[in-house]
Structure formats: C-alpha cells, structure tokens
Protein backbone atom coordinates (compact mmCIF):
# COMPACT_ATOMS: atom_id res chain seq x y z
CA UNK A 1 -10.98 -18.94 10.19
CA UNK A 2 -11.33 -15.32 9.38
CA UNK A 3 -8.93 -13.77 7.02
CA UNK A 4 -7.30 -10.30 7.93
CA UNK A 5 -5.38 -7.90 5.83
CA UNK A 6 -2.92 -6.32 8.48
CA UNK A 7 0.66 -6.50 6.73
CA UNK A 8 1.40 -7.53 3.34
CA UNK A 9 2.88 -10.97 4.27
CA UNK A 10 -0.54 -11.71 5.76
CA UNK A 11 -1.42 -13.16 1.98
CA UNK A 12 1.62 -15.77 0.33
CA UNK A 13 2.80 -14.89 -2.49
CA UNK A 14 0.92 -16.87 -4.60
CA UNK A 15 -2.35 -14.73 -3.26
CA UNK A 16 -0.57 -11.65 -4.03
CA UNK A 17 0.01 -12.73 -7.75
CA UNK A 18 -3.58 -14.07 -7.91
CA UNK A 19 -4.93 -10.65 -5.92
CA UNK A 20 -2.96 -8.81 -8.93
CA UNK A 21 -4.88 -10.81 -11.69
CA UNK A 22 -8.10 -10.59 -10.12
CA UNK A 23 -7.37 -6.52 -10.13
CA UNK A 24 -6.51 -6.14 -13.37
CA UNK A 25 -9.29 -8.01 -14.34
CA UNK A 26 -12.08 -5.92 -12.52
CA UNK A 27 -9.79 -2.78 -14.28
CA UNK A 28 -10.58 -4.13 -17.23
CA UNK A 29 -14.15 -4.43 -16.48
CA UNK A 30 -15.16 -2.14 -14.16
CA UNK A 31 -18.31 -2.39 -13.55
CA UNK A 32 -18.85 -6.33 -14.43
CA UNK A 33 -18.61 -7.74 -10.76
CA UNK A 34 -21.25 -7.79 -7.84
CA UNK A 35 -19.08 -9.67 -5.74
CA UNK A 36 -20.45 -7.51 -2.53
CA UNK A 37 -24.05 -8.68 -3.75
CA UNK A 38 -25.16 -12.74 -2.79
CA UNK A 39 -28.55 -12.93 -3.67
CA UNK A 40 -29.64 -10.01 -3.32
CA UNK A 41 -28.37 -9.05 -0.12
CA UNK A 42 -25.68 -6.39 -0.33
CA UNK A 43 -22.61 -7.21 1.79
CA UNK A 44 -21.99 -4.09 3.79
CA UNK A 45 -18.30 -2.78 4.95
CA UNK A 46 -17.26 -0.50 7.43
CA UNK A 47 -14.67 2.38 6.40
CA UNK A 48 -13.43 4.21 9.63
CA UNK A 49 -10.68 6.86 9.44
CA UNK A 50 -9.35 8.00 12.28
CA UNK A 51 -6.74 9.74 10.13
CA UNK A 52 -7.41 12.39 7.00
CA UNK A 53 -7.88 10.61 3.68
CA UNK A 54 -8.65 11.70 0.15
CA UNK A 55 -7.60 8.68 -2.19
CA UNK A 56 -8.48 5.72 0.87
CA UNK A 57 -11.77 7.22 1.55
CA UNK A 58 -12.67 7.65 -2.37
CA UNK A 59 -11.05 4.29 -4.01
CA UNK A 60 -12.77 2.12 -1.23
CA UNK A 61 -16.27 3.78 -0.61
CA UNK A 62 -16.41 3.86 -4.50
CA UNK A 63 -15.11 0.36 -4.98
CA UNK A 64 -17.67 -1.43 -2.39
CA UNK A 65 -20.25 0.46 -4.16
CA UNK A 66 -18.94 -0.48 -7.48
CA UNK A 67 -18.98 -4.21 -6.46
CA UNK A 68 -22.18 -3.97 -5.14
CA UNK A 69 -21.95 -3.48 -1.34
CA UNK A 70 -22.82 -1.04 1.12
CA UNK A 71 -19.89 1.30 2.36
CA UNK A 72 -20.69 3.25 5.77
CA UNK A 73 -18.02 5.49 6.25
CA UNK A 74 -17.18 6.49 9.53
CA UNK A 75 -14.66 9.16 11.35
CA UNK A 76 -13.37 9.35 14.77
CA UNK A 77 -14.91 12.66 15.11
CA UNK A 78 -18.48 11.25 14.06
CA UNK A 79 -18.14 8.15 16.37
CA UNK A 80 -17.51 6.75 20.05
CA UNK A 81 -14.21 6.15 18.91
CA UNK A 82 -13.28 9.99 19.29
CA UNK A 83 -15.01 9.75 22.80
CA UNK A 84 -12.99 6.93 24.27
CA UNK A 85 -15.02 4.03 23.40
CA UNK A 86 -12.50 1.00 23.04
CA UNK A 87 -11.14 -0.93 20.44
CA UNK A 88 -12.08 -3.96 21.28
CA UNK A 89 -16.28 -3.09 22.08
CA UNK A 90 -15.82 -1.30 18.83
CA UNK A 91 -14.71 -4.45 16.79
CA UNK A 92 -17.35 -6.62 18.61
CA UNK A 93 -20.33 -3.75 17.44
CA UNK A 94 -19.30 -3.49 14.46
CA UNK A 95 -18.82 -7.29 13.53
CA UNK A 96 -22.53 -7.76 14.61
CA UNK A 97 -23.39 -5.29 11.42
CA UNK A 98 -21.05 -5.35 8.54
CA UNK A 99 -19.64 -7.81 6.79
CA UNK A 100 -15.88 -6.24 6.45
CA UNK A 101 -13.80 -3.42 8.38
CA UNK A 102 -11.24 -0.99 7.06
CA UNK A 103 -9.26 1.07 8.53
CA UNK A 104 -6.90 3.75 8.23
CA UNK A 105 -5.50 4.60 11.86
CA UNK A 106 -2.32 4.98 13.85
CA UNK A 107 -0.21 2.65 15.86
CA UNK A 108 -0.22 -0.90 14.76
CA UNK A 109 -1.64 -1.99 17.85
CA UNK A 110 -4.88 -0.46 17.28
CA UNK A 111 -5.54 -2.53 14.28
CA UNK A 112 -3.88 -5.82 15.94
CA UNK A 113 -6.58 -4.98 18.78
CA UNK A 114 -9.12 -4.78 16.32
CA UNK A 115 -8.60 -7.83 14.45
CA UNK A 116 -8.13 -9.55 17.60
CA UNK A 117 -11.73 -8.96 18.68
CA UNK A 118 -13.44 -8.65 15.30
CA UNK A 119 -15.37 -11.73 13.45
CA UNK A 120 -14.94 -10.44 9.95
CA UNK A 121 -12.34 -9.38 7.88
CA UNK A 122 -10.27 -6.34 8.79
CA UNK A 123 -8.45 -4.94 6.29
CA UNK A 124 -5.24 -2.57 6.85
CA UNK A 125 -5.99 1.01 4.99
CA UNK A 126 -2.77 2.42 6.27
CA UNK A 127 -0.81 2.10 9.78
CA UNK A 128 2.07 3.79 11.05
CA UNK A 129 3.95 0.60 10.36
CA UNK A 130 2.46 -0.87 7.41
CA UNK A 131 0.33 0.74 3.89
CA UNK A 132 -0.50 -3.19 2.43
CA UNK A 133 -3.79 -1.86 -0.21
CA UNK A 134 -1.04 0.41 -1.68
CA UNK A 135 1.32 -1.58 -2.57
CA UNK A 136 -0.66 -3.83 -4.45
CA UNK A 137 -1.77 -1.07 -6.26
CA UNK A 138 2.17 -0.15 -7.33
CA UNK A 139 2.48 -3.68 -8.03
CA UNK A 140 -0.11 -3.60 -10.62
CA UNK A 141 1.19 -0.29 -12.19
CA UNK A 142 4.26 -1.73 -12.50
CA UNK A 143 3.11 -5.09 -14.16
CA UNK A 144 0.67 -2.77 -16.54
CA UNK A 145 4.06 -0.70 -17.26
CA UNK A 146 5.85 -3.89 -17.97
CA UNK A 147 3.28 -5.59 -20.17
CA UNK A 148 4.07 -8.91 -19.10
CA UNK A 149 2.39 -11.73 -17.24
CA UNK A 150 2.76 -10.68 -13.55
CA UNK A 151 4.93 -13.54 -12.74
CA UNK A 152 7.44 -11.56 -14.43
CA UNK A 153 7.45 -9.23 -11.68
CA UNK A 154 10.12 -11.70 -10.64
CA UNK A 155 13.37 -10.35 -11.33
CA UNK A 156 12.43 -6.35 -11.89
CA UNK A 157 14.64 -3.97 -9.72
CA UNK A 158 12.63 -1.34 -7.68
CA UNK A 159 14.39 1.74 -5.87
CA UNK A 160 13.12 3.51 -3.06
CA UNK A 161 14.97 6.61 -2.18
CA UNK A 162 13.75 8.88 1.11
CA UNK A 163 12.51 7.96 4.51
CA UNK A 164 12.01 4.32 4.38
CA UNK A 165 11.62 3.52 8.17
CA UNK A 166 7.39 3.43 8.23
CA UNK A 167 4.87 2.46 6.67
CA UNK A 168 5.83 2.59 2.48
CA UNK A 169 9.56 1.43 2.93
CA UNK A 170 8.39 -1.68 5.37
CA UNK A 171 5.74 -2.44 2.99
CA UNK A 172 7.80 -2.06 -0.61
CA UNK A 173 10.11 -4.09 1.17
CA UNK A 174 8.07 -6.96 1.96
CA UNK A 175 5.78 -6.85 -0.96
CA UNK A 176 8.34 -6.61 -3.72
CA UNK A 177 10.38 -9.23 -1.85
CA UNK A 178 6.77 -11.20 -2.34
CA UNK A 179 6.81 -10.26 -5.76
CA UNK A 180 10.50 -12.04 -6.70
CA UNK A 181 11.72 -8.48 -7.13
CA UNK A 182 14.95 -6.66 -6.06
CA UNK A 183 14.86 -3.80 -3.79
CA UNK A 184 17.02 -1.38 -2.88
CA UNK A 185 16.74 1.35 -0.20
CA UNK A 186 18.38 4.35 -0.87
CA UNK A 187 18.22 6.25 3.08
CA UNK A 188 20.52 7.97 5.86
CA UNK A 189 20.95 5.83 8.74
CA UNK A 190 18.09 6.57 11.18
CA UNK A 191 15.63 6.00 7.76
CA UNK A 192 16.23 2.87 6.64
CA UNK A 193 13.90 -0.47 7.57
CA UNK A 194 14.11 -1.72 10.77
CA UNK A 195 16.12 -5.06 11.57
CA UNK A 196 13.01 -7.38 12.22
CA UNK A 197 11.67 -6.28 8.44
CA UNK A 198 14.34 -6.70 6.73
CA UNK A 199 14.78 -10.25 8.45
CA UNK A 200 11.41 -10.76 6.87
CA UNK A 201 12.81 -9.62 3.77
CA UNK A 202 14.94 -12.34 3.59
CA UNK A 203 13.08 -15.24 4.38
CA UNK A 204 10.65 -14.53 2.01
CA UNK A 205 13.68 -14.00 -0.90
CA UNK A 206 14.15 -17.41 0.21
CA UNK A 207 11.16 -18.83 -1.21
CA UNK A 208 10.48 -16.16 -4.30
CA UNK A 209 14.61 -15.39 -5.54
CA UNK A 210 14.02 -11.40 -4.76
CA UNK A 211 16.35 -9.32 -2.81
CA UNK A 212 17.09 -6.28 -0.95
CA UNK A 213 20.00 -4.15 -0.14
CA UNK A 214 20.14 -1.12 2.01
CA UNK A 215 22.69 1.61 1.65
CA UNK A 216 23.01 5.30 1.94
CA UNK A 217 23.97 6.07 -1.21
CA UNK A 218 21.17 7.46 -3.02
CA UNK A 219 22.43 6.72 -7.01
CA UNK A 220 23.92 3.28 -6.02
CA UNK A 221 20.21 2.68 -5.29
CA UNK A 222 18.52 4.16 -8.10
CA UNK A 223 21.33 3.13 -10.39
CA UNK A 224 19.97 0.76 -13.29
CA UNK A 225 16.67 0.52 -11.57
CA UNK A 226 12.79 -0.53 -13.58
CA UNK A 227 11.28 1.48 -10.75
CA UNK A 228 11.79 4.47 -8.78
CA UNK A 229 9.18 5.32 -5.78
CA UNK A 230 9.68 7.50 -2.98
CA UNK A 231 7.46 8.98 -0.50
CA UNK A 232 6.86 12.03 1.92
CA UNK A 233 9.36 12.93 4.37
CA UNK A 234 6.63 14.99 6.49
CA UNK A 235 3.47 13.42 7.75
CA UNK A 236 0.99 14.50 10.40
CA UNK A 237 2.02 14.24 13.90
CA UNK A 238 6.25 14.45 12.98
CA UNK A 239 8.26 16.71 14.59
CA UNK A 240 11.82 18.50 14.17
CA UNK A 241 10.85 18.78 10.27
CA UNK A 242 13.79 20.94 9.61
CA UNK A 243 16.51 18.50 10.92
CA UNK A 244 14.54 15.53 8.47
CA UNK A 245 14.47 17.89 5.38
CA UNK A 246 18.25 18.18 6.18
CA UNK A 247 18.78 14.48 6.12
CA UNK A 248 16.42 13.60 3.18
CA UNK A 249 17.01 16.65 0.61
CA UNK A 250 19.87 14.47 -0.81
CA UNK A 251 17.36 11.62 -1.40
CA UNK A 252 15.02 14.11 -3.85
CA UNK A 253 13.46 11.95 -6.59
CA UNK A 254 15.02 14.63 -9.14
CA UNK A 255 15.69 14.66 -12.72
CA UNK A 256 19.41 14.40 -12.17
CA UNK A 257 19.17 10.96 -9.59
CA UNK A 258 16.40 9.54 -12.09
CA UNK A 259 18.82 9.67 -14.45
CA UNK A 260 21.06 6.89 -12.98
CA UNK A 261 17.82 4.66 -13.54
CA UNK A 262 17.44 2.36 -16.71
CA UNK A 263 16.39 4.15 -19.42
CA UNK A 264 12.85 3.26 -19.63
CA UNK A 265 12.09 3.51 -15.37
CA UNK A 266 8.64 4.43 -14.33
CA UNK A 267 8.31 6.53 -11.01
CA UNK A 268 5.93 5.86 -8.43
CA UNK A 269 4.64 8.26 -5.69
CA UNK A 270 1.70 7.02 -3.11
CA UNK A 271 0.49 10.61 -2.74
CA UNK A 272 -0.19 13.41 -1.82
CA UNK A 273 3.31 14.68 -2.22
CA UNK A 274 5.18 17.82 -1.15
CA UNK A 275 6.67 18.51 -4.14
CA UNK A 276 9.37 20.69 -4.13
CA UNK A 277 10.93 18.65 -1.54
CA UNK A 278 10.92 14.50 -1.91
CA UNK A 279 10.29 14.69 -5.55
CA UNK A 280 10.09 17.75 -8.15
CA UNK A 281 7.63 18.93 -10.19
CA UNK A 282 9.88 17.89 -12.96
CA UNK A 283 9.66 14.36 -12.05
CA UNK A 284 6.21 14.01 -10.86
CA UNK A 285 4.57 15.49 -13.68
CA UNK A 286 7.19 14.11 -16.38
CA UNK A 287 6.98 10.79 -18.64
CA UNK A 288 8.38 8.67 -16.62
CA UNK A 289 5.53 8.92 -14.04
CA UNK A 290 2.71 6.59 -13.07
CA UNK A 291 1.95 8.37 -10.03
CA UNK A 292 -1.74 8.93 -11.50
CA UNK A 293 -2.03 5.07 -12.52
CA UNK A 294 -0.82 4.24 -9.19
CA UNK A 295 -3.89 6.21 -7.75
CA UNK A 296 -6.35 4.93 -9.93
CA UNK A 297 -5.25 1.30 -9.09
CA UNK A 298 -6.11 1.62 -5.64
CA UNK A 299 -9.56 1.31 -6.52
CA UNK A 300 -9.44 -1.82 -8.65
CA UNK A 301 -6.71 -3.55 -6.22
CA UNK A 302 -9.10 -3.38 -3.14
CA UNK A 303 -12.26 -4.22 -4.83
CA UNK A 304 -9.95 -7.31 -5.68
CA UNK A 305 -8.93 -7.81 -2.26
CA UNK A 306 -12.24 -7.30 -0.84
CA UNK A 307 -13.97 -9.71 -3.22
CA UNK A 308 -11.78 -12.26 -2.63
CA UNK A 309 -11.73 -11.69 1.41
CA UNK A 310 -15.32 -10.94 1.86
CA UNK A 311 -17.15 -12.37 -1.51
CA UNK A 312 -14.87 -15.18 -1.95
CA UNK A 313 -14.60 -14.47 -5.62
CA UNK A 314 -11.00 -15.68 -6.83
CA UNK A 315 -12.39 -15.49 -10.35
C-alpha cells in the first residue's frame, strides 16, 4: 500500500521518533546517503508549487539531489496545472514518471485529490490546513536544543502564541501531542484550533501522556514554557489585515512575553516573518532563537522522510 505524507498523524508516533533519528543522522552526515540511488538508477521526485516558496523549493530540490535522486521542479505557471488540467490526470501523469510527489498548494482537497489518484508517495509541502515537513524540522531543533535522546521530547512544554487556526497551529498541535509534549495555544477566539483538531489532540495524548490547552491569555501560555514558536499573522490571499493585526498585536513574540518563559526557552519561527509585527527583531535575532536551525533542518528532516517513504531506508 502506498504511503502518503498528508497530515502529521499520517505517521504513529513511533515513525515520527524514528523519522527524527534518521534526520539527525543524515545532519550529521550529510552527504553519506544515496538513498534516492538503487543500483544505479536515480529515483526521481516531483516538486510542484503552486504557491511561492524559498526554503520548500531549496531544502527539498537540494535534499533529493543530496540523496541521490532527481528533483524536477515544477510551477503552476510552467505547467497544465495553471491551464486547468485536473488533479486527478495530473497525479495519474505524473505517477507514470517519478517515483515521489511534493507539493506545496492550497486547499486540502487538492492534495487529498492527488493522493487519491496517485501510485507513489505524495508528500504534504504545506496546505492551508496542514505544514507536516515543518514540524518535524522544529521537532528536531528542539531535541538538538535539548541534548537528549528524542524520547525525551516527552514531557517538554511548547507555546504557540498568534494565529493558530491553519496550517502551523493544527500541525504543532498534533505533532507535539505525537511527540508526548505539552502544548499550549496562546490566541483570541476566532484563532485558536478548530474543534475536530483538537479532538485529535486528545486521542493521541491518550496514547503518548502530552497535552494541550487553549486559552486567550497570551503569558498564561508562554508562562514557564521550553519552547516558544509563533507564526505570521498575514499570508497570501488574507483579507481585512488591519482588523487581524488588531486581534494578534497582543500575541507579539516580544522580549517582554518571552520573558514569562523558562529561563533557558528557545524560540522557533517557520519563516519568512514580518517582523515588526508577530515577533520583533529583538527576539528573532536574539539568543534565544533557533529560527535559523529550524530552517536548516528542513533539509535533513525531508531527506529523512523521503528516504524512508520512497528508498525505504529506516537506517
């Protein structure tokens, strides 16, 4: 049965936690595994962005080449895809030549659409709903911050403070809560997780002893937390931006609410960031950050993930 990469809960938690040691083994040792190379026959993976990327397009079409595959990068603007061609024909073509597709697009039911008529792997490189690759890349800054055996992820407390309703807040919810860890959302009502997320939440918690509260209170989140992470409160296509940077600007990632956090907190940002408004120059450029780490660890958690969906290296 083909293995897809849609949502974070897609893997158990046990992958996640061996997905993490794979990547900070190929981190270690970047360029010892050819995982995307059997035989002499490079595996070859198809990038499509329908959406404007600088770290997705670099970290993947660098890390397939790094593991010894062929990346062909495509855009909606370079493709049928801009001209109407559907989902569906497009996941049939494209499972006839390549061995893997990612994607960065839209809705959610784009990339449900395409897995659903795809025969290889299809990988989630960021939805509206769900950003999967990037949080195990925050998971494995964390663990590197920690300098622990991952399985001692279990336990740490993670804040997110800002607009928590798409894509990072439903997937730091579900992959911390993967993790063993507790989360809390610091958001105003209309920006917190949806219901049917946070129900997931919970039955995973079940199984792994994390948590995660919601409240609106910004420093009874971030009090005592490991982690801080926060992410923009404009992205392309939202309107009324005025009325949201009314409701979030008490949500800044600021020097003053990171000081509620423990003492030796790391902050996380997925980029890019308007700084100035969800976190400040202060912050983002200041000790405490890992924003950088975070970046660089996309590449080494999706040449993990693709070498274990696509090479079936679990090394």
């Amino acid at each position: 049965m083909t293995r897809h990469f849609l949502k974070d809960h897609d893997i158990t938690p046990a992958e996640q936690a061996e997905l993490l040691r794979f990547a900070a083994a190929m981190k270690n040792d970047r360029h010892g595994f050819d995982s995307l190379n059997h035989q002499g026959r490079l595996r070859s993976v198809a990038v499509v962005f329908e959406k404007p990327s600088t770290r997705t397009r670099l970290s993947f079409q660098i890390g397939i080449a790094e593991l010894g595959g062929h990346p062909v990068v495509l855009d909606s603007q370079s493709s049928q895809l801009g001209r109407g061609e559907s989902i569906a024909d497009t996941a049939q073509v494209l499972s006839r030549y390549v061995d893997a597709i990612v994607i960065r697009t839209f809705g959610d039911d784009r990339i449900a659409e395409l897995a659903q008529h795809a025969t290889v792997p299809v990988v989630n490189a960021l939805t509206d709903g769900w950003h999967p690759c990037q949080l195990l890349a925050d998971l494995q800054t964390v663990a590197e911050h920690r300098r622990e055996s991952l399985h001692t992820l279990r336990g740490t407390k993670l804040a997110f403070v800002g607009d928590a309703a798409f894509n990072m807040g439903n997937s730091t919810v579900i992959a911390c809560s993967m993790a063993g860890m507790h989360v809390r959302v610091g958001a105003p009502a209309g920006y917190q997780p949806a219901d049917d997320v946070l129900e997931r939440a919970a039955e995973i918690n079940a199984e792994t002893g994390g948590s995660v509260t919601v409240t609106d209170d910004a420093v009874k989140a971030v009090t005592g937390a490991d982690v801080v992470s926060t992410d923009a409160w404009l992205s392309m296509g939202m309107k009324d931006h005025e009325q949201r940077v009314a409701d979030l600007t008490p949500y800044q990632l600021n020097a003053a609410l990171l000081g509620h956090a423990a003492e030796d907190a790391i902050v996380l940002h997925c980029l890019p960031a308007h700084r100035g408004e969800e976190i400040t120059d202060a912050v983002m450029d200041g000790p405490q950050s890992r924003v950088f780490d975070q970046a660089e660890n996309r590449l080494h958690a999706q040449k993990a993930l693709l070498a274990w969906l696509i090479g079936g290296d679990r090394r």
